[in-house]
Protein backbone atom coordinates (compact mmCIF):
# COMPACT_ATOMS: atom_id res chain seq x y z
CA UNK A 1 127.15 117.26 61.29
CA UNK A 2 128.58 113.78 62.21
CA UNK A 3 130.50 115.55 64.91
CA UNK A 4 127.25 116.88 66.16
CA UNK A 5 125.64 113.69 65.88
CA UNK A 6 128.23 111.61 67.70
CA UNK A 7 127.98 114.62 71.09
CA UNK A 8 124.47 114.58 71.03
CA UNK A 9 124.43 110.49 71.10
CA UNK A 10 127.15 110.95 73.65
CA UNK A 11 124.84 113.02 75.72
CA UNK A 12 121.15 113.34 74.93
CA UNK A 13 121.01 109.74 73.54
CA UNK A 14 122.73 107.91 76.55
CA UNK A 15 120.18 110.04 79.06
CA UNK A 16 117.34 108.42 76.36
CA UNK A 17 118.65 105.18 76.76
CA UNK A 18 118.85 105.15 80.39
CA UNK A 19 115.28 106.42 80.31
CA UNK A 20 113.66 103.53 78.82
CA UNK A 21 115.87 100.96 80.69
CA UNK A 22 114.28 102.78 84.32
CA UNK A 23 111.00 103.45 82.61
CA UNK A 24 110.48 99.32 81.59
CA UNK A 25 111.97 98.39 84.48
CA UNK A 26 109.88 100.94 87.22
CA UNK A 27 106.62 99.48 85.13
CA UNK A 28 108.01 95.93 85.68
CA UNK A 29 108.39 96.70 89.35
CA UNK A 30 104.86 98.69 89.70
CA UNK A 31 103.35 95.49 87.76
CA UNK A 32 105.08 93.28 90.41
CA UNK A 33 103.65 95.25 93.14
CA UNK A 34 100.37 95.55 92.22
CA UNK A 35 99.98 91.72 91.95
CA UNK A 36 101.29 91.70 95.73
CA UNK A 37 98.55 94.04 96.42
CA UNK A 38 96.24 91.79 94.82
CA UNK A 39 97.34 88.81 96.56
CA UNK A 40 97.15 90.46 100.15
CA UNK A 41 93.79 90.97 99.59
CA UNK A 42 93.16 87.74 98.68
CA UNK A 43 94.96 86.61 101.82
CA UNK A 44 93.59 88.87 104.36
CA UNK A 45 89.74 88.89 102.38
CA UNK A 46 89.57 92.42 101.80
CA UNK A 47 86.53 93.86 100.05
CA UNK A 48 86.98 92.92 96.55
CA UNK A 49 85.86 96.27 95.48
CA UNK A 50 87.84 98.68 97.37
CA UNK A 51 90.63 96.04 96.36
CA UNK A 52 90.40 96.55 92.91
CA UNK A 53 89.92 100.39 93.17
CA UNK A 54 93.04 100.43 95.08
CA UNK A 55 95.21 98.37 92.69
CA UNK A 56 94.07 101.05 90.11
CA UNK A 57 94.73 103.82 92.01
CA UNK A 58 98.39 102.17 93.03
CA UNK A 59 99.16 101.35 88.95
CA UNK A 60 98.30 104.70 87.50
CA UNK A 61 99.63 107.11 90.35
CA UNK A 62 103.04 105.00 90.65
CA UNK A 63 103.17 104.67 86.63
CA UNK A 64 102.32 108.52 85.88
CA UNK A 65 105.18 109.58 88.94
CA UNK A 66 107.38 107.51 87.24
CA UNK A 67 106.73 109.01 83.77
CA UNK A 68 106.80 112.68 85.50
CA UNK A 69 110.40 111.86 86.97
CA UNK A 70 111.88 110.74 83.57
CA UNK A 71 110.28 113.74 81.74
CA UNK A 72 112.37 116.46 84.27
CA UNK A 73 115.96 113.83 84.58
CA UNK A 74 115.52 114.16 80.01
CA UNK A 75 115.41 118.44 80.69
CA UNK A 76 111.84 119.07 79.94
CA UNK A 77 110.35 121.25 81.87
CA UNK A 78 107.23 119.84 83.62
CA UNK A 79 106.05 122.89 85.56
CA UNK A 80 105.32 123.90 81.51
CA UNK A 81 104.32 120.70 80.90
CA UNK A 82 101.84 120.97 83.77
CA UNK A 83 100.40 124.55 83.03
CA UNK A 84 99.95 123.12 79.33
CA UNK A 85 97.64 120.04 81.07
CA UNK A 86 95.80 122.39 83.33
CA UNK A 87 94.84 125.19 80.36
CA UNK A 88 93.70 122.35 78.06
CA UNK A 89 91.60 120.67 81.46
CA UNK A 90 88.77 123.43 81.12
CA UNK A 91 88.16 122.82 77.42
CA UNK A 92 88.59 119.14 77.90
CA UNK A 93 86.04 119.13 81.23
CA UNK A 94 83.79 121.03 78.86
CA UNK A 95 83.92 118.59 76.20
CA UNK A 96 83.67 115.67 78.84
CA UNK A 97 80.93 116.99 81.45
CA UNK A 98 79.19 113.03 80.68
CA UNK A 99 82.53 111.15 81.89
CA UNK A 100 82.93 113.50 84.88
CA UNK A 101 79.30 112.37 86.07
CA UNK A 102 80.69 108.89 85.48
CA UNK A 103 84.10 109.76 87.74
CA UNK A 104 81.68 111.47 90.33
CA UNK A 105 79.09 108.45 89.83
CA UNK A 106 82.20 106.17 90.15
CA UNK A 107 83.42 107.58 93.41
CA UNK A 108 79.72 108.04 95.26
CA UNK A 109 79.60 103.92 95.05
CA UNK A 110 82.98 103.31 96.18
CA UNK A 111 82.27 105.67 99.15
CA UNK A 112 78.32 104.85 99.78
CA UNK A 113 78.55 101.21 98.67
CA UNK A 114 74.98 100.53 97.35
CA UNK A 115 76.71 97.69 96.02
CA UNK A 116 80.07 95.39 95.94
CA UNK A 117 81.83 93.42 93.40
CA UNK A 118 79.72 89.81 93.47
CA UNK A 119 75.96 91.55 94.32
CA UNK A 120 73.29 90.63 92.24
CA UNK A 121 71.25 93.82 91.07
CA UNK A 122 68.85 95.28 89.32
CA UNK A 123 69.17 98.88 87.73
CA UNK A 124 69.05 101.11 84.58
CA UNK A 125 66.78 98.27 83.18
CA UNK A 126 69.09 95.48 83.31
CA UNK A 127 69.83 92.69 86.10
CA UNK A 128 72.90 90.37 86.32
CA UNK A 129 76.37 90.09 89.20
CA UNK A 130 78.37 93.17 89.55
CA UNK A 131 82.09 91.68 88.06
CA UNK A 132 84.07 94.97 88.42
CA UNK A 133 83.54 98.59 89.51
CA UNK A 134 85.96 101.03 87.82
CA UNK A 135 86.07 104.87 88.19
CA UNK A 136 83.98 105.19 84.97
CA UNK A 137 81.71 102.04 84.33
CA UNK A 138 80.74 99.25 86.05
CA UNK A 139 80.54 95.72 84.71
CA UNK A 140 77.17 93.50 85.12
CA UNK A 141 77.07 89.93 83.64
CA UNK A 142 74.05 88.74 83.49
CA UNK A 143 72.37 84.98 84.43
CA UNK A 144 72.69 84.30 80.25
CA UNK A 145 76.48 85.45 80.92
CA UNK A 146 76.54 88.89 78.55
CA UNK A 147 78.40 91.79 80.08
CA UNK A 148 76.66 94.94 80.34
CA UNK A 149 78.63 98.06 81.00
CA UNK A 150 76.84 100.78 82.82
CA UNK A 151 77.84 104.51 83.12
CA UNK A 152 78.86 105.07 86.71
CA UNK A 153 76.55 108.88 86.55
CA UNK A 154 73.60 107.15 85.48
CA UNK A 155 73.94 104.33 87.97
CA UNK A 156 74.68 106.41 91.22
CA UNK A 157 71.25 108.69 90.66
CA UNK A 158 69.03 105.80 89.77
CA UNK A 159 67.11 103.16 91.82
CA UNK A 160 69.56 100.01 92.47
CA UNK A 161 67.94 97.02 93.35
CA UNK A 162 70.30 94.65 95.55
CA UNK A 163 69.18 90.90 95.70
CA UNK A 164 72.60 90.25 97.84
CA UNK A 165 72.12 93.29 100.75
CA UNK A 166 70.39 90.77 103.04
CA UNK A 167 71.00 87.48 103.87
CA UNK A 168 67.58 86.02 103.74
CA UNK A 169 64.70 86.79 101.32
CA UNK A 170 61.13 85.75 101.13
CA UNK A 171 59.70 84.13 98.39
CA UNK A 172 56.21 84.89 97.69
CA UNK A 173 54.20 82.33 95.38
CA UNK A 174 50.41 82.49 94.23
CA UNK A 175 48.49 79.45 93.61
CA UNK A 176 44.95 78.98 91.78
CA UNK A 177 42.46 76.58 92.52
CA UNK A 178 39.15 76.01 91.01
CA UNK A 179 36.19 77.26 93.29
CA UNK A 180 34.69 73.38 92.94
CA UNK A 181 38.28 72.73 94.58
CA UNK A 182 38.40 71.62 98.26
CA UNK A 183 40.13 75.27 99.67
CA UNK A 184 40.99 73.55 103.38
CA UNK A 185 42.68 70.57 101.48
CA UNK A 186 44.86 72.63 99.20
CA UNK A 187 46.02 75.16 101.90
CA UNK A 188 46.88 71.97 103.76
CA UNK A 189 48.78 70.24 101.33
CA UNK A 190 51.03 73.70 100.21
CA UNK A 191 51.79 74.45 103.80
CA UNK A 192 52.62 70.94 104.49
CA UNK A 193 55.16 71.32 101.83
CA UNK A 194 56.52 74.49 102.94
CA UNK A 195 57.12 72.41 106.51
CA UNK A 196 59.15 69.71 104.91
CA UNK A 197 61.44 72.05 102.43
CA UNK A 198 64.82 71.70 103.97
CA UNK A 199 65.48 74.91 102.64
CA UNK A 200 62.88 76.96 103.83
CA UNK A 201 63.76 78.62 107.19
CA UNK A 202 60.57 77.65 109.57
CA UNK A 203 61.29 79.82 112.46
CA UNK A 204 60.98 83.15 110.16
CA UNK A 205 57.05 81.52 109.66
CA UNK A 206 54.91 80.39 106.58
CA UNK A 207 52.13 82.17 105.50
CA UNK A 208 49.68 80.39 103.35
CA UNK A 209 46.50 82.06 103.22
CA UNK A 210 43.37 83.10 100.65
CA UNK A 211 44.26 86.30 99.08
CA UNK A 212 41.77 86.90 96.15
CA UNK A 213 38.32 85.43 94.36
CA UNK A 214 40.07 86.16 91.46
CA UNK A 215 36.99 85.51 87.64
CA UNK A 216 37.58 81.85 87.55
CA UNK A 217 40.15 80.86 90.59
CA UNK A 218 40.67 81.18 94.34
CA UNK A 219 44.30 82.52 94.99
CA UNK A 220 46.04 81.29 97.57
CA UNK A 221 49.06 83.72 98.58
CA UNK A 222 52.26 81.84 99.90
CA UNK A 223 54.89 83.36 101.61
CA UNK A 224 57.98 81.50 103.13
CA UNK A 225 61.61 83.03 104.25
CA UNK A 226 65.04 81.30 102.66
CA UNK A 227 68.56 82.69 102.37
CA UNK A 228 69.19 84.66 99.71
CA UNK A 229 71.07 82.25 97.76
CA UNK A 230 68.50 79.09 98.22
CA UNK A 231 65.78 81.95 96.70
CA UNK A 232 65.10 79.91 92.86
CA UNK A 233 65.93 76.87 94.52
CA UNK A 234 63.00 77.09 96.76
CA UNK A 235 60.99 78.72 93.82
CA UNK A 236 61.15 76.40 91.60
CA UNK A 237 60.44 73.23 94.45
CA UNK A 238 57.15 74.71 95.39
CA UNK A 239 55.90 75.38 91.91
CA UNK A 240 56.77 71.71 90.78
CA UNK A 241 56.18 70.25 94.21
CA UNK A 242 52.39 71.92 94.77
CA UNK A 243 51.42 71.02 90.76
CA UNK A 244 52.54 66.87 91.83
CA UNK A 245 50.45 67.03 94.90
CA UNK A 246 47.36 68.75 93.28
CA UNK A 247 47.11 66.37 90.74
CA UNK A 248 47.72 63.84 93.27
CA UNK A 249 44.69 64.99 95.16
CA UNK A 250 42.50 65.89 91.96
CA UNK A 251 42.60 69.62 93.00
CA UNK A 252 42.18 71.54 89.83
CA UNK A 253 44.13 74.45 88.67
CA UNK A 254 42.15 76.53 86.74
CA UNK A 255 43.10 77.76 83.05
CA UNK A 256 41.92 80.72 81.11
CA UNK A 257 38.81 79.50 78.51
CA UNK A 258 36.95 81.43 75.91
CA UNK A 259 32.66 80.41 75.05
CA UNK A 260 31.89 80.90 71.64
CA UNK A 261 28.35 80.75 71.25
CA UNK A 262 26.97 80.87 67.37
CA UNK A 263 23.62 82.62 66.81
CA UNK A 264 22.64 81.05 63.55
CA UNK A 265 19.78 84.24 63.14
């Protein structure tokens, strides 16, 4: 038995041996290349998505090849190997019909690109920045910064809002006056903010005009273009900036108010 031990480890166990030291070192290498990958795209800005998908791709394909090679140089016989994987793939693609949605979700945004890594979007309910797309979720942190992982399927046949598509977006603000309220003087005084915003892009036009006799206000509908990424910026100036100048000019905004009368009868 010790005889038989000391061939095989003579044989077999030198072949194991030399299997790990090119398996480590092939992963060490594919590692290594990967993070060249990663920094040419970096260098050369390549689309951050279809740079990540391709580092996958490059890590798994060079990594399984690698394994695959080892597996026939140790004597087993991958072609057997192989039928075994393709006779348990029906049973398993039965069993997995939800991730294969997510593989064919997956693959319809990395080829239609509704979206890239960095958009901000709306879908399945849920807002935030797309951080990573991978070939079975994708990865949405939102403004609060919590990660949200959507399935791939359910993302590729549902409505995806993208805030990031364009580079300019219009922000549309409704303001109330009182109907006591001087309507010439308040259309004056938002437009003549609107003019001054540094932000707001005044060849694209500003619309400021009365949009509804609404129970107890008139509306005044605002609508002024920005790029996208000056959108709550500009938001957030005209509602505190219009509210300063109201008051300044003793223009009332109305507020919802209940009458109680009391019949003593």
């Amino acid at each position: 038995m010790w005889q038989n031990i000391l061939s095989w480890l003579a044989t077999e166990g030198i072949k194991i041996v030399i299997a790990i030291a090119i398996l480590v070192v092939s992963f060490v290498v594919i590692n290594w290349i990967v993070r060249l990958v990663k920094k040419w795209c970096i260098k050369t800005n390549f689309d951050a998505t279809l740079g990540k998908v391709l580092r996958h791709l490059i890590n798994w394909a060079l990594k399984i090849t690698v394994v695959i090679a080892l597996l026939g140089y140790l004597g087993i016989d991958t072609a057997g190997i192989a039928a075994l994987v393709a006779s348990l793939g029906l049973g398993i693609g039965l069993a997995v019909q939800g991730s294969l949605a997510n593989i064919a979700g997956g693959v319809l945004l990395i080829v239609l690109r509704p979206l890239r890594v960095g958009d901000f979007i709306e879908a399945q309910g849920v807002s935030g920045t797309v951080e990573d797309i991978s070939i079975f979720y994708t990865y949405i942190t939102t403004p609060d910064n919590k990660e949200i992982v959507v399935p791939n399927g359910a993302l590729a046949n549902g409505n995806i809002i993208n805030y990031s598509k364009k580079d300019i977006r219009r922000v549309d603000e409704v303001f109330s006056i009182s109907y006591s309220a001087d309507f010439a003087r308040a259309q004056q005084i938002i437009t003549d903010i609107c003019r001054a915003h540094a932000l707001v892009l005044q060849d694209n036009g500003i619309t400021c005009r009365m949009s509804a006799h609404s129970a107890s206000s008139i509306d005044i509908t605002t609508r002024v273009w920005v790029n996208s990424a000056d959108y709550w910026t500009v938001h957030f100036d005209l509602l505190e900036q219009v509210k300063a100048k109201f008051d300044e000019a003793g223009i009332e905004i109305p507020f919802t108010q209940i009458d109680v009368h009391v019949d003593n009868k």
